[in-house]
C-alpha atoms as a PDB file:
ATOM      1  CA  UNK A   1      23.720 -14.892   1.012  1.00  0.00           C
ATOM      2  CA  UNK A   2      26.444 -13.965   3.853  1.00  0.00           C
ATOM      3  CA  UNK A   3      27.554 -16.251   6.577  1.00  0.00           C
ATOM      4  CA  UNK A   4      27.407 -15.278   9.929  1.00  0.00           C
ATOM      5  CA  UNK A   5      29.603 -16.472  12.680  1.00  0.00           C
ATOM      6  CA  UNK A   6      26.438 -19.174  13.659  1.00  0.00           C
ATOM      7  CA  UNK A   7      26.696 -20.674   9.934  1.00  0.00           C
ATOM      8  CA  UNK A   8      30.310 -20.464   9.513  1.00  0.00           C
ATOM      9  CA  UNK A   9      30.424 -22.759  12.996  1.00  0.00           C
ATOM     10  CA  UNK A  10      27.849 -25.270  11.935  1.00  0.00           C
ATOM     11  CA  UNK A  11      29.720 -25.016   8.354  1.00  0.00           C
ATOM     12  CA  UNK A  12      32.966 -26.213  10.305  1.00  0.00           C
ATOM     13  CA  UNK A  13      31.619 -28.526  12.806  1.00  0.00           C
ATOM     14  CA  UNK A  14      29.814 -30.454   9.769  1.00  0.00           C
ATOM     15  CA  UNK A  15      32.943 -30.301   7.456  1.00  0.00           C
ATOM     16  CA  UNK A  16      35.030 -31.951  10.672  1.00  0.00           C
ATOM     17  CA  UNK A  17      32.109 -34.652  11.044  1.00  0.00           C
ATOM     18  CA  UNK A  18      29.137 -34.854   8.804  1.00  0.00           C
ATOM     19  CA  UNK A  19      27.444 -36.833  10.932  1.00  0.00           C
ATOM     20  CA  UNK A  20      27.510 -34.698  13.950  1.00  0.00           C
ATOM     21  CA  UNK A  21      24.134 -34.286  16.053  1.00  0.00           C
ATOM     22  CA  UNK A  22      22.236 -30.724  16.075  1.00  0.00           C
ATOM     23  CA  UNK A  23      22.386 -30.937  19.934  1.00  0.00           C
ATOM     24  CA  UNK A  24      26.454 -31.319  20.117  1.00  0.00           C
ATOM     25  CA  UNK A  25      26.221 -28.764  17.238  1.00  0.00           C
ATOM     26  CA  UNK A  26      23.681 -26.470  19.490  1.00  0.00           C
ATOM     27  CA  UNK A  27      25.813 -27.040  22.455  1.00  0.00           C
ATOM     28  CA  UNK A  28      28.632 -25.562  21.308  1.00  0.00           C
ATOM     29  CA  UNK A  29      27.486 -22.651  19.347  1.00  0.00           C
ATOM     30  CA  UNK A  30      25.049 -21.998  22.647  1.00  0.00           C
ATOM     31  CA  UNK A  31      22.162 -21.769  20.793  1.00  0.00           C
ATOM     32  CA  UNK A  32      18.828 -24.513  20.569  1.00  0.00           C
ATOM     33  CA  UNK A  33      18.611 -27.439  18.011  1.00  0.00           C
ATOM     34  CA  UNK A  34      16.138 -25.665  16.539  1.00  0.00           C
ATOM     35  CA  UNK A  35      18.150 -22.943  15.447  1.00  0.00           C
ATOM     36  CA  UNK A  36      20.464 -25.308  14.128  1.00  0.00           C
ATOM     37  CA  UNK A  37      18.033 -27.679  12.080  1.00  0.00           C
ATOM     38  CA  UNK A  38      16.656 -23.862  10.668  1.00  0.00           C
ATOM     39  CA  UNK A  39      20.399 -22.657   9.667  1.00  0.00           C
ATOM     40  CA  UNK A  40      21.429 -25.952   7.799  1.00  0.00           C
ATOM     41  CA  UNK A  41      17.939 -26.374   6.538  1.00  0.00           C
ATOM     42  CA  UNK A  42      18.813 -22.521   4.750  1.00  0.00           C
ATOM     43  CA  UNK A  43      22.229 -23.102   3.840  1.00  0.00           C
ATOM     44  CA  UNK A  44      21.234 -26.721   2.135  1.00  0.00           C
ATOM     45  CA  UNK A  45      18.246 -24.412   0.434  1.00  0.00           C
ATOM     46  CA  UNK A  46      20.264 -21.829  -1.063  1.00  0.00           C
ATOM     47  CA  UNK A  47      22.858 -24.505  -2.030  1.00  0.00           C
ATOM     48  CA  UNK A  48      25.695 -23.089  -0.018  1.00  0.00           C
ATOM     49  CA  UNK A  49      25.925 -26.940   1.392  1.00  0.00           C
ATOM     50  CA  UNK A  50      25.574 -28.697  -1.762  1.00  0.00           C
ATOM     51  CA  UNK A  51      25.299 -32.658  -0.419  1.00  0.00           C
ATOM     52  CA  UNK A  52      26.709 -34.213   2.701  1.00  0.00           C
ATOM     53  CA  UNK A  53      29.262 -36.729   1.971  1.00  0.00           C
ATOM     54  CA  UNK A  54      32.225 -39.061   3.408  1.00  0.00           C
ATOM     55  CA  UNK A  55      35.582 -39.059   2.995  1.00  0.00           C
ATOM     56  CA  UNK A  56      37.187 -42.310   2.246  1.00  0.00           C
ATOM     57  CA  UNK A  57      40.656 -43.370   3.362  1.00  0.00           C
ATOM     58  CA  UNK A  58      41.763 -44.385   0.044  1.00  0.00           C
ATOM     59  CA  UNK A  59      45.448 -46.229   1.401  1.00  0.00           C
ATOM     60  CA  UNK A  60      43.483 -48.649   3.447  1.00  0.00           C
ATOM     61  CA  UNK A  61      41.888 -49.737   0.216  1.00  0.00           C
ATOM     62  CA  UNK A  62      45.377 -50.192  -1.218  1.00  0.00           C
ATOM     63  CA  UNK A  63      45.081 -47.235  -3.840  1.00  0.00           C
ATOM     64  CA  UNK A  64      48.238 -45.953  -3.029  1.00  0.00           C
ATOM     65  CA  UNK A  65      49.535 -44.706  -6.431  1.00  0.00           C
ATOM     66  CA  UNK A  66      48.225 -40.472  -6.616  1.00  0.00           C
ATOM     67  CA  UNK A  67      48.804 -38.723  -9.620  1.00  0.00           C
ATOM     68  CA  UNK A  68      47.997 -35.205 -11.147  1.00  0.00           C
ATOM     69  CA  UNK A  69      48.179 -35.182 -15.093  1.00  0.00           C
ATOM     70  CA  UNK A  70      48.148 -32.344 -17.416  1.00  0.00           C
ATOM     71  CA  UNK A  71      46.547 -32.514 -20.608  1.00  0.00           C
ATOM     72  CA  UNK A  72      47.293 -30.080 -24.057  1.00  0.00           C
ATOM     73  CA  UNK A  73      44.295 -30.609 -26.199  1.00  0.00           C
ATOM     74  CA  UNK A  74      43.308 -29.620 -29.819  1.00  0.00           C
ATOM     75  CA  UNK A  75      40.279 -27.266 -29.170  1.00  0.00           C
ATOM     76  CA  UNK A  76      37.843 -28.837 -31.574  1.00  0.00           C
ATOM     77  CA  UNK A  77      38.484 -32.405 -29.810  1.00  0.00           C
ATOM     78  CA  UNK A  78      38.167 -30.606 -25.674  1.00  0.00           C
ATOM     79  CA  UNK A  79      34.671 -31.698 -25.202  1.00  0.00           C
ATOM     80  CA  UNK A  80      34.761 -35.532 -26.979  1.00  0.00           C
ATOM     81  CA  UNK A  81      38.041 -35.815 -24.460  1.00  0.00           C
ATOM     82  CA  UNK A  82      36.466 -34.486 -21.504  1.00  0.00           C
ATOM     83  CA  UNK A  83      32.999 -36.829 -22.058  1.00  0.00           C
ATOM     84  CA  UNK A  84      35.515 -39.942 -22.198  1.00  0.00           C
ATOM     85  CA  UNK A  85      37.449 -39.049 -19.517  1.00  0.00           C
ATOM     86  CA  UNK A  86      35.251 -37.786 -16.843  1.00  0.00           C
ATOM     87  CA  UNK A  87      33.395 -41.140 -16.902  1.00  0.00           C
ATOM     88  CA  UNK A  88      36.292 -43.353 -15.661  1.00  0.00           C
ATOM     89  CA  UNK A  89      36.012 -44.412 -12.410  1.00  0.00           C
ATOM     90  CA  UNK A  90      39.649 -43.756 -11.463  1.00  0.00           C
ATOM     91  CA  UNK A  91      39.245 -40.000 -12.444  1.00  0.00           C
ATOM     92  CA  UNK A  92      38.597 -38.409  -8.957  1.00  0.00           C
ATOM     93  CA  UNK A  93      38.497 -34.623 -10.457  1.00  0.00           C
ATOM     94  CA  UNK A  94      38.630 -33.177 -14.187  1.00  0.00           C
ATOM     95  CA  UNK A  95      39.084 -29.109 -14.315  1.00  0.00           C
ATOM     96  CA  UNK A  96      39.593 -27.178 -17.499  1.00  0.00           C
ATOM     97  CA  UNK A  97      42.604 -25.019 -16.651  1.00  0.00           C
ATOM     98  CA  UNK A  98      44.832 -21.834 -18.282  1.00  0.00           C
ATOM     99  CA  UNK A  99      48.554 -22.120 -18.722  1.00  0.00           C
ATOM    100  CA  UNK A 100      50.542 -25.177 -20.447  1.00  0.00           C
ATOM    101  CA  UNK A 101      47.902 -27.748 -19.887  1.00  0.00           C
ATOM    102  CA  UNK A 102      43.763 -27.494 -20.602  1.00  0.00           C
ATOM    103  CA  UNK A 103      42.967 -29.968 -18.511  1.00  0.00           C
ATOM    104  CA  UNK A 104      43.991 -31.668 -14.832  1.00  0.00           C
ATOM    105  CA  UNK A 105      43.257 -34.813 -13.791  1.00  0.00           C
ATOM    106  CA  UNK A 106      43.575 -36.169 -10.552  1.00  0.00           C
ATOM    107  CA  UNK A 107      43.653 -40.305 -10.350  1.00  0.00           C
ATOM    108  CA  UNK A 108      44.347 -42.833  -7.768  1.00  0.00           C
ATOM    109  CA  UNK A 109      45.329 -46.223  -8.332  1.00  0.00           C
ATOM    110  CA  UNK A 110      46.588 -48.874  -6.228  1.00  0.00           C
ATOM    111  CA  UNK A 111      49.840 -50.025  -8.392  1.00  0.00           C
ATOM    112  CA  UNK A 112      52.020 -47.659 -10.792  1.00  0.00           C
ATOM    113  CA  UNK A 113      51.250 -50.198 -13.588  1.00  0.00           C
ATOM    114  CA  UNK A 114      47.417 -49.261 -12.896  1.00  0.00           C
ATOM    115  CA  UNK A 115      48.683 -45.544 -13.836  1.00  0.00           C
ATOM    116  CA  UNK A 116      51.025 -46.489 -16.351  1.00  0.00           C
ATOM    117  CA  UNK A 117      47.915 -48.521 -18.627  1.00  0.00           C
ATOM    118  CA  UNK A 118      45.944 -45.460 -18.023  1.00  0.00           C
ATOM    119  CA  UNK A 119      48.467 -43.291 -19.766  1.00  0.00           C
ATOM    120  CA  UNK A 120      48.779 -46.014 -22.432  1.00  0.00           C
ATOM    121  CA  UNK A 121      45.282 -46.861 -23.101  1.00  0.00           C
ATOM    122  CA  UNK A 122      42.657 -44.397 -21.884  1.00  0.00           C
ATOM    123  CA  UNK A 123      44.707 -41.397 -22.629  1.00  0.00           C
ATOM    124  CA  UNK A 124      45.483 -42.598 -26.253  1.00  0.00           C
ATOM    125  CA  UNK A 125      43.041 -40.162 -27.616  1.00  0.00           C
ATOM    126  CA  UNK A 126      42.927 -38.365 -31.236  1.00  0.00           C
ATOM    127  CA  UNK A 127      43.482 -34.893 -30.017  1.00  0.00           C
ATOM    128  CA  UNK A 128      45.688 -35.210 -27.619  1.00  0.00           C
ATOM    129  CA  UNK A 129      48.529 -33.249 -27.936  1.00  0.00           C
ATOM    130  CA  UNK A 130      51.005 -33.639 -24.744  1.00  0.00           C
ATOM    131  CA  UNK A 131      50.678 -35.231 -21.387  1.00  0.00           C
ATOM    132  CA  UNK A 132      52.698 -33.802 -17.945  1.00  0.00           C
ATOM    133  CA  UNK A 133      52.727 -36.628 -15.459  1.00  0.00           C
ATOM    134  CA  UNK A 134      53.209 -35.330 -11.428  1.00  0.00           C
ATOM    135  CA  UNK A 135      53.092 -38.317  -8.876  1.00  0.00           C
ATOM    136  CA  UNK A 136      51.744 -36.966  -5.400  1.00  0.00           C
ATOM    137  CA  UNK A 137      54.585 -38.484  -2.852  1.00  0.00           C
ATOM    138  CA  UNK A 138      52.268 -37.015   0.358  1.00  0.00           C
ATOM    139  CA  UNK A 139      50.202 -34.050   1.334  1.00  0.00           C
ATOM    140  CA  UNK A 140      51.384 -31.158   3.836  1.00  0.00           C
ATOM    141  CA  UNK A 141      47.042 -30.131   3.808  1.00  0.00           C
ATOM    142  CA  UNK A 142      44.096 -31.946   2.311  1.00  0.00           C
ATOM    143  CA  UNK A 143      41.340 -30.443   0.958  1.00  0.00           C
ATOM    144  CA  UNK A 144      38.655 -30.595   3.945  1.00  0.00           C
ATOM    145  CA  UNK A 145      35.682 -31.640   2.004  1.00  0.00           C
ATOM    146  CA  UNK A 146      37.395 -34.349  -0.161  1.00  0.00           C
ATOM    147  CA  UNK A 147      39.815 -35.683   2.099  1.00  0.00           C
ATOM    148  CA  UNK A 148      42.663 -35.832  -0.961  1.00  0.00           C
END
């Protein structure tokens, strides 16, 4: 499926505020609320909108500490690694990846010793084989539908 110029505006308007009405939404595109309800309905159908979701200000919770690590991994062991990981809490995304590293994880904690026992403990895993650390000191662009 394509997006038209209708869909890419409701895409945008919902990315900017979830919770936005289909009447502000039909308002501005100049069409009914109808027509809007009928275009989301289609684009949450066909999975091009996959949930609807909020983005959390994750400073005002004190997790201040951002971090993007790099994992080398014995192939045989990728999978048991990934299983243990993924399930932490503090592990925001996990992607296999080419280059140096096979996988990148992206954490946030609120103090570098929170970070610091992570690398120590959680990350002390039989397969293992190198770790690249990369502290986030501030974004220039977040990604629009996480907010990170």
């Amino acid at each position: 499926m394509s997006l038209d110029i209708l869909d890419l505006k409701i895409v945008r308007s919902l990315t900017d505020n979830a919770r936005c009405t289909y009447k502000k939404m039909a308002e501005e595109a100049g069409v009914s609320e109808a027509t809007i309800k009928n275009r989301i309905d289609k684009l949450t159908e066909t999975g091009i909108i996959k949930k609807f979701t909020i983005i959390m200000d994750y400073h005002k919770l004190g997790r201040a500490i951002k971090a993007f690590i790099g994992l080398k991994i014995q192939p045989a062991k990728l999978q048991e690694i990934v299983s243990i990981i993924k399930i932490n809490p503090d592990v925001h995304v996990l992607y296999r990846t080419s280059g140096d590293v096979d996988l990148l994880i992206e954490v946030i904690f609120e103090q570098m010793e929170d970070l610091n026992k992570f690398l120590e403990t959680e990350l002390a895993l039989d397969g293992i084989l190198g770790t690249v650390v990369t502290i986030v000191i501030g974004p220039y662009k977040r990604c629009p539908w996480t907010g990170l």
